[in-house]
N, C-alpha and C. Protein backbone atom coordinates (compact mmCIF):
# COMPACT_ATOMS: atom_id res chain seq x y z
N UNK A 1 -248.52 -86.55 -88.06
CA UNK A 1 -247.28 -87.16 -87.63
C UNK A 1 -246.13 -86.24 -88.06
N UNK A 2 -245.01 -85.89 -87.00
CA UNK A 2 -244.10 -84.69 -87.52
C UNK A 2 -242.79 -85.74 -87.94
N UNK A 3 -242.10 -85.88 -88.33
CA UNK A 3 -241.28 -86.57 -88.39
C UNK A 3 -239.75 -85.36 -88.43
N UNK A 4 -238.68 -86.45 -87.59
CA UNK A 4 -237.77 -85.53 -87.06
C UNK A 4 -236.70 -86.23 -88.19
N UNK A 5 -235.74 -84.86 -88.18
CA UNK A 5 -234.56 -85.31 -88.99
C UNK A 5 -233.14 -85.90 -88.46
N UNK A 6 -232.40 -86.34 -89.01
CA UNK A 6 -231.34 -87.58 -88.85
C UNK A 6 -230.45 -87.05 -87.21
N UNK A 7 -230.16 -85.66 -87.69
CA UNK A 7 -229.53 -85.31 -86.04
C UNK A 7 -230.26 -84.88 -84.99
N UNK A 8 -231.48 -84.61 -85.34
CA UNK A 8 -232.89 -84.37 -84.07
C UNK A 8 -232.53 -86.31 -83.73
N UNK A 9 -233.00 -87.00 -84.53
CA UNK A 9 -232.93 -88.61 -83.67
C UNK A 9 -231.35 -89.04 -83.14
N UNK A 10 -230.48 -88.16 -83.87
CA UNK A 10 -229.34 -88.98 -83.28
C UNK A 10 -228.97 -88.30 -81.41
N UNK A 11 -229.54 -87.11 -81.85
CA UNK A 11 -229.48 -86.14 -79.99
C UNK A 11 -230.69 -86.75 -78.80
N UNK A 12 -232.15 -87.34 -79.62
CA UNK A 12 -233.02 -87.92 -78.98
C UNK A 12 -232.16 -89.31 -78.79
N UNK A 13 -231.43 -89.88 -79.24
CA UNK A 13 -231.37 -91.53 -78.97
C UNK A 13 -229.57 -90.98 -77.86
N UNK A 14 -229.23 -90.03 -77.78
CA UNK A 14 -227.87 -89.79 -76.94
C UNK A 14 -228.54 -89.65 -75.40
N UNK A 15 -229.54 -88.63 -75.67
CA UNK A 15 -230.52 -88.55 -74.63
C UNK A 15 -230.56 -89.32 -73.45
N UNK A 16 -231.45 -90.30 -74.35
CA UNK A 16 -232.35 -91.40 -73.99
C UNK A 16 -231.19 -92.42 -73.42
N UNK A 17 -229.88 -92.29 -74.38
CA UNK A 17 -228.84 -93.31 -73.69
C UNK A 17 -227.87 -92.63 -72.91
N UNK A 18 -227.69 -91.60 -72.60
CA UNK A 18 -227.04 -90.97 -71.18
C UNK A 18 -227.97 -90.50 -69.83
N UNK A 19 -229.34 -91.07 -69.96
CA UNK A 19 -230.48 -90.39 -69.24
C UNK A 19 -229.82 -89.49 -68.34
N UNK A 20 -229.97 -89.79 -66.80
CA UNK A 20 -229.61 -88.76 -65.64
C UNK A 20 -228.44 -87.83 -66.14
N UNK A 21 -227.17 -88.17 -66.99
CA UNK A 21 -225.84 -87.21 -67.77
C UNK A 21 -226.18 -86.93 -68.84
N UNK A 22 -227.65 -86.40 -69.12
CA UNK A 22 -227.63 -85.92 -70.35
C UNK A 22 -227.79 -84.74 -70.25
N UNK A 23 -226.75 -84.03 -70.45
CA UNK A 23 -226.32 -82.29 -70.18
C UNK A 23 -225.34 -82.21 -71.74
N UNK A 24 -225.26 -80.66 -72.31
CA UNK A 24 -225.03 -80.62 -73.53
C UNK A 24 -223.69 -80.84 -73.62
N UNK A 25 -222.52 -80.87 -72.82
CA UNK A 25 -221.51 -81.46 -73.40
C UNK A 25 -221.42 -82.83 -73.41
N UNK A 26 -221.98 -83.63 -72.51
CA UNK A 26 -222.02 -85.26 -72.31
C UNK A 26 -222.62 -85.60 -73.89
N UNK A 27 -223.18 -84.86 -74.27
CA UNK A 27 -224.52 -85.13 -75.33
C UNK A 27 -223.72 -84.68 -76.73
N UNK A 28 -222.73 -83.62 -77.02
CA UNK A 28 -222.05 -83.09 -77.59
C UNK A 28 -220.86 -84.26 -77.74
N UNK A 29 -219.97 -84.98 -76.52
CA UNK A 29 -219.37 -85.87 -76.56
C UNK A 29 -219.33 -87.08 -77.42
N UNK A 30 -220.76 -87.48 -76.56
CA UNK A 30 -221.47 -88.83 -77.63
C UNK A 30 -221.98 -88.69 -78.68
N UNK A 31 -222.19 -87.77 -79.25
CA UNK A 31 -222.63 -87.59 -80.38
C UNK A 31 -221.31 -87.53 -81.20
N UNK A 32 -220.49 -86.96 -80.73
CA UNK A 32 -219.44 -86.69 -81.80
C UNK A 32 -218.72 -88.18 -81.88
N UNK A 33 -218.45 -88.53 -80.95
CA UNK A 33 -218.12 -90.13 -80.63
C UNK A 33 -218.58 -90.81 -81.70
N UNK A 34 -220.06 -90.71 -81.73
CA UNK A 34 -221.14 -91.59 -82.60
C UNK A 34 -220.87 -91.40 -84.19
N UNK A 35 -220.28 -90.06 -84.87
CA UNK A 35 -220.37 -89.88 -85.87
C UNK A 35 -219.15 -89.82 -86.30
N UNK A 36 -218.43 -89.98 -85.44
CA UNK A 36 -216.58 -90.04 -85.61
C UNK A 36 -216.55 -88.34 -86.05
N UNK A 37 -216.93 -87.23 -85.80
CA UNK A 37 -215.93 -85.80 -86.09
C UNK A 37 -216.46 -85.31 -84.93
N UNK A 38 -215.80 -83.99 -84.93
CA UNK A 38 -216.20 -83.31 -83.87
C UNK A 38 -217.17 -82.37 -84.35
N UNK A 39 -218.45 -82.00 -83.38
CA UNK A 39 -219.45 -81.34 -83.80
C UNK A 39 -218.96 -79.63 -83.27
N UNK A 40 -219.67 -78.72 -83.96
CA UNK A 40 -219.37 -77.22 -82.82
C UNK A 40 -220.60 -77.48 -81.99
N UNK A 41 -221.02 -76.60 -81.13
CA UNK A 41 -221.83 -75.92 -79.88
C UNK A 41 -223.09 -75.77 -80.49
N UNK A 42 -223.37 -74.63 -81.61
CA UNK A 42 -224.27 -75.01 -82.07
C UNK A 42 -224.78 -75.45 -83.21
N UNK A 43 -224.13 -76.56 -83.34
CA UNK A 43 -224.50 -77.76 -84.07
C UNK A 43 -225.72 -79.29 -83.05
N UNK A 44 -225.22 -78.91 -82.01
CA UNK A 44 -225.44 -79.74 -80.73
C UNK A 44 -226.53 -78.60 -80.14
N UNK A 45 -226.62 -77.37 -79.56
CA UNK A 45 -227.25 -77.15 -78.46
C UNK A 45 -228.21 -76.26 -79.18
N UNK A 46 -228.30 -75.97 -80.44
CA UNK A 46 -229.61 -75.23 -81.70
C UNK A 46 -230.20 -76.15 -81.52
N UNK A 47 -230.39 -77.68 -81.97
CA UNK A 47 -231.23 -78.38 -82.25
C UNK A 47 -231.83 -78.96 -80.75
N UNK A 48 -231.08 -79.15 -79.80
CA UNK A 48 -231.64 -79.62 -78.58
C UNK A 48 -232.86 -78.30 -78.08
N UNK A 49 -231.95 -77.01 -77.80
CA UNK A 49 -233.29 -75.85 -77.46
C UNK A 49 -234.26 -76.47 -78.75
N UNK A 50 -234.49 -76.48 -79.57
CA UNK A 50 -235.35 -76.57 -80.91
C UNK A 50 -236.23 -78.29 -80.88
N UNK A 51 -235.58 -79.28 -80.05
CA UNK A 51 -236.18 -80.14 -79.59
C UNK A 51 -237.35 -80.10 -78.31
N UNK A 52 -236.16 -79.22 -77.67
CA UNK A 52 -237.02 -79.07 -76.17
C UNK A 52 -238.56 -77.99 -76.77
N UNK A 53 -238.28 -77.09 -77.31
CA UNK A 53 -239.66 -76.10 -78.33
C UNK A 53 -240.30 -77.01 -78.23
N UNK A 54 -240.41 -78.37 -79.25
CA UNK A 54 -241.16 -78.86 -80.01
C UNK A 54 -241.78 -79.72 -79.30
N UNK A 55 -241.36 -80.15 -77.81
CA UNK A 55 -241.97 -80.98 -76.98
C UNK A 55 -241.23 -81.95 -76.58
N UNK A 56 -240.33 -82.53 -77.61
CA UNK A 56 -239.79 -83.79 -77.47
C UNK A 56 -238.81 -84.29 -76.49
N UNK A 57 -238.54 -82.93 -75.58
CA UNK A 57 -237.51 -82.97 -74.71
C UNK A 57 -237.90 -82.23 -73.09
N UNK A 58 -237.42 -82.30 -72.01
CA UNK A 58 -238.00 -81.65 -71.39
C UNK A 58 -236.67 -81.13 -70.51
N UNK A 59 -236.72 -79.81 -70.15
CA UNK A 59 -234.73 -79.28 -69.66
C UNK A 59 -235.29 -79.19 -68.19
N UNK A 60 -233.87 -79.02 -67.57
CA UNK A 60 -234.01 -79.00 -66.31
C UNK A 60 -232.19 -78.51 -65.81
N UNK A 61 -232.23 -77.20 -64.82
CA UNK A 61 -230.99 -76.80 -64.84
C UNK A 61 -230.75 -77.29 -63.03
N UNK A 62 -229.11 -77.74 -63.18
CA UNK A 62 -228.52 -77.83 -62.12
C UNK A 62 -228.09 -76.59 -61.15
N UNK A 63 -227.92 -76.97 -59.35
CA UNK A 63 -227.67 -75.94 -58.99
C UNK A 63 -226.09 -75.44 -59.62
N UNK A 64 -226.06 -74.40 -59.58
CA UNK A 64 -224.65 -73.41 -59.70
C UNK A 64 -223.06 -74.13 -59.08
N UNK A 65 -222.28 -74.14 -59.54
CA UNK A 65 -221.17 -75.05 -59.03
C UNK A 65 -219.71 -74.36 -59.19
N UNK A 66 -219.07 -73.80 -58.32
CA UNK A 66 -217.67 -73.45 -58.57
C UNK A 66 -216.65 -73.75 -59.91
N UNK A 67 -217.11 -75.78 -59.81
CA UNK A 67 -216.12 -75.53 -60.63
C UNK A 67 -216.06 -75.23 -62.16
N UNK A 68 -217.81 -75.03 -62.01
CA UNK A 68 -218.13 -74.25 -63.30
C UNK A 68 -218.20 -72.54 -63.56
N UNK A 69 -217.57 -72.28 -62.84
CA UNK A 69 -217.99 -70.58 -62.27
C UNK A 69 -218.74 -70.01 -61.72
N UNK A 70 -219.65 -70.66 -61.10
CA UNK A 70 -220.94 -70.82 -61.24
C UNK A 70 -222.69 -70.27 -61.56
N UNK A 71 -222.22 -71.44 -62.60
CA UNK A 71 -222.98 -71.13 -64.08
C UNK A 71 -224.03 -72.82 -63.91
N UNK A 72 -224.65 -73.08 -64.30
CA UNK A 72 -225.68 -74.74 -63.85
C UNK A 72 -225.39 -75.12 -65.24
N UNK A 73 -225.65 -76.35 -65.26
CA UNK A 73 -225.58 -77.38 -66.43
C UNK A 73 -226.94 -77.21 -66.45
N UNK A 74 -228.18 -77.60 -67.93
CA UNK A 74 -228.86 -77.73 -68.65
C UNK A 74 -229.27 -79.14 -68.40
N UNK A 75 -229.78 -80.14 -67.85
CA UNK A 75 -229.91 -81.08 -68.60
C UNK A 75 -231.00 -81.32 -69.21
N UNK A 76 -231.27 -82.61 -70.20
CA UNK A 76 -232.21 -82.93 -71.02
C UNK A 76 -232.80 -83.89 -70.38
N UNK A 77 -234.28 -84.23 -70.50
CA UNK A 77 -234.90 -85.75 -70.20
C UNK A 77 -235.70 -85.91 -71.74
N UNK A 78 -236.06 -87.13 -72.14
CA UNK A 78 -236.88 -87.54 -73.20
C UNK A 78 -238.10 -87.27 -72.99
N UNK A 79 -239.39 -86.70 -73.09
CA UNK A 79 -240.88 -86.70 -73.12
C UNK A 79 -241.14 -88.14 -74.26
N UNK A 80 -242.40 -87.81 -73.28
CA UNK A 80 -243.20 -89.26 -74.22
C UNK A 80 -243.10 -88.90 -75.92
N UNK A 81 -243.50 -87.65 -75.69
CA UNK A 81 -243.49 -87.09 -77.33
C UNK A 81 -242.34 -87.94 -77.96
N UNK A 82 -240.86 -87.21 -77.49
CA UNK A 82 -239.89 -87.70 -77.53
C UNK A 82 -239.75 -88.54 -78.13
N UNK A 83 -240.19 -89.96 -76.93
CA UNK A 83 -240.09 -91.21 -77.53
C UNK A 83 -241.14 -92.02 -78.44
N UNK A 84 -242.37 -90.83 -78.52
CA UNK A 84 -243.36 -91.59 -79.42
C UNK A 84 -242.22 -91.29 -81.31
N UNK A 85 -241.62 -90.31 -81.48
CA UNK A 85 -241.08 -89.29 -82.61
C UNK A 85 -239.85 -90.32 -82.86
N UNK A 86 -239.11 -90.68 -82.03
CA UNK A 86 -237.74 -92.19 -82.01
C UNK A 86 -238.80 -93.64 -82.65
N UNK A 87 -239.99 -93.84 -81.89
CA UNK A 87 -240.18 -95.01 -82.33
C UNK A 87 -241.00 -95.13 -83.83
N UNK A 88 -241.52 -93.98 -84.36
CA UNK A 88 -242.01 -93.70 -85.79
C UNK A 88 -240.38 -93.51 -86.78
N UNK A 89 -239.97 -92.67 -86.33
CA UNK A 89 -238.59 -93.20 -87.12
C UNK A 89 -238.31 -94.22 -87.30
N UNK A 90 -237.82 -94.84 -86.02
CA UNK A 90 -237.41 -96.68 -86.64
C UNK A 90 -238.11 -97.25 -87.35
N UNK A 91 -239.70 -97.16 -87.48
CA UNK A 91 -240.42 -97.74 -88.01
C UNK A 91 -240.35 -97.23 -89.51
N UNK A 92 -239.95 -96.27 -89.92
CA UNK A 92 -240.04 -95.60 -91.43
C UNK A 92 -238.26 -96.18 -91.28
N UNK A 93 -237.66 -95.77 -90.53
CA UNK A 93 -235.95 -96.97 -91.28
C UNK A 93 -236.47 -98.62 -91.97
N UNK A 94 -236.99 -99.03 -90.84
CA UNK A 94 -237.64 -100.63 -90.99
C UNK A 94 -237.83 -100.84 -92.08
N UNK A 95 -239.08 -99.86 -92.45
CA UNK A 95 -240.00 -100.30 -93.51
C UNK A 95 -239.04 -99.65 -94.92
N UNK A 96 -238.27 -98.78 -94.87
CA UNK A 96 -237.87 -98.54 -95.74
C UNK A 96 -236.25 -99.11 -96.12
N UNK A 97 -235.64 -99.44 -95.03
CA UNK A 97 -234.61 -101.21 -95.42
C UNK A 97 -235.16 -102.00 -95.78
N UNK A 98 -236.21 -102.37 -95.20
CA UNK A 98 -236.81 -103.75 -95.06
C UNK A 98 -237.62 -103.92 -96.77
N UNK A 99 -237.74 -103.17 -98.05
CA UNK A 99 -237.69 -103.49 -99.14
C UNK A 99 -236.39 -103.52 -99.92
N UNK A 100 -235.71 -103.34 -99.52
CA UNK A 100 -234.25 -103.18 -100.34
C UNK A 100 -233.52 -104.89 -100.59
N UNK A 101 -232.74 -104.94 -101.03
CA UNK A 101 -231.78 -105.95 -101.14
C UNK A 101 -230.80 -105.59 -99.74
N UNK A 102 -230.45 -106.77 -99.35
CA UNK A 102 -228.91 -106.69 -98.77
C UNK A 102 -228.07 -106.02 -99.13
N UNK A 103 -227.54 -104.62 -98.79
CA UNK A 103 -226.32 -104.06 -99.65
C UNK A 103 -225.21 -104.98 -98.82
N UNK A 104 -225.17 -105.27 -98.07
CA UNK A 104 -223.52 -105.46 -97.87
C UNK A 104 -223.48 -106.79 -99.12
N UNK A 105 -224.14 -107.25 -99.55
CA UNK A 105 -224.20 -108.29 -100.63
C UNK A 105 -223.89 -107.74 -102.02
N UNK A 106 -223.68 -106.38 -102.17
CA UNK A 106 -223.40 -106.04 -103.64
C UNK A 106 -222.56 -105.35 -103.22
N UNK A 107 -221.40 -105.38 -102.54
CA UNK A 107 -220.17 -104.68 -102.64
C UNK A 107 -219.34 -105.63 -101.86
């Protein structure tokens, strides 16, 4: 079992929730959205190539477009891998909240 780290799941779960617009600035957007700062380029598009490596992602480039110079967008889809690697995470969050106390109860 490989287990992925906190911003590998937070780019797999942007993914998975922008499906068909998940291209690296849409993904760069929401992510930064998600964490309240702004991320750089490759902070966002190291770990996605480095996702797509590992299986968990699968790319796919758009045709060429003016009003990009034309240059194609990247996008991402989730592989099963993908989503088998999201749902072992939650399950190690679960299990590892799920012995604790309530914090919002001690502050």
């Amino acid at each position: 079992m490989e287990i992925i780290s906190r911003m590998e799941e937070v780019l797999l779960l942007a993914v998975w929730k922008l499906q068909q617009d998940a291209y690296g600035l849409a993904i760069r957007q929401h992510v930064s959205e998600l964490l309240g700062k702004e991320l750089s380029v490759g902070a966002v598009y190291i770990p996605l190539e480095r996702l797509a490596k590992r299986g968990f992602l699968q790319t796919r480039e758009s045709e060429p477009t003016a009003i990009r110079g034309g240059r194609r967008k990247r996008f991402y889809t989730l592989t099963q891998e993908g989503m088998n690697a999201l749902v072992t995470v939650k399950k190690i969050h679960e299990t590892a909240w799920g012995e604790l106390p309530d914090i919002s109860l001690e502050y």
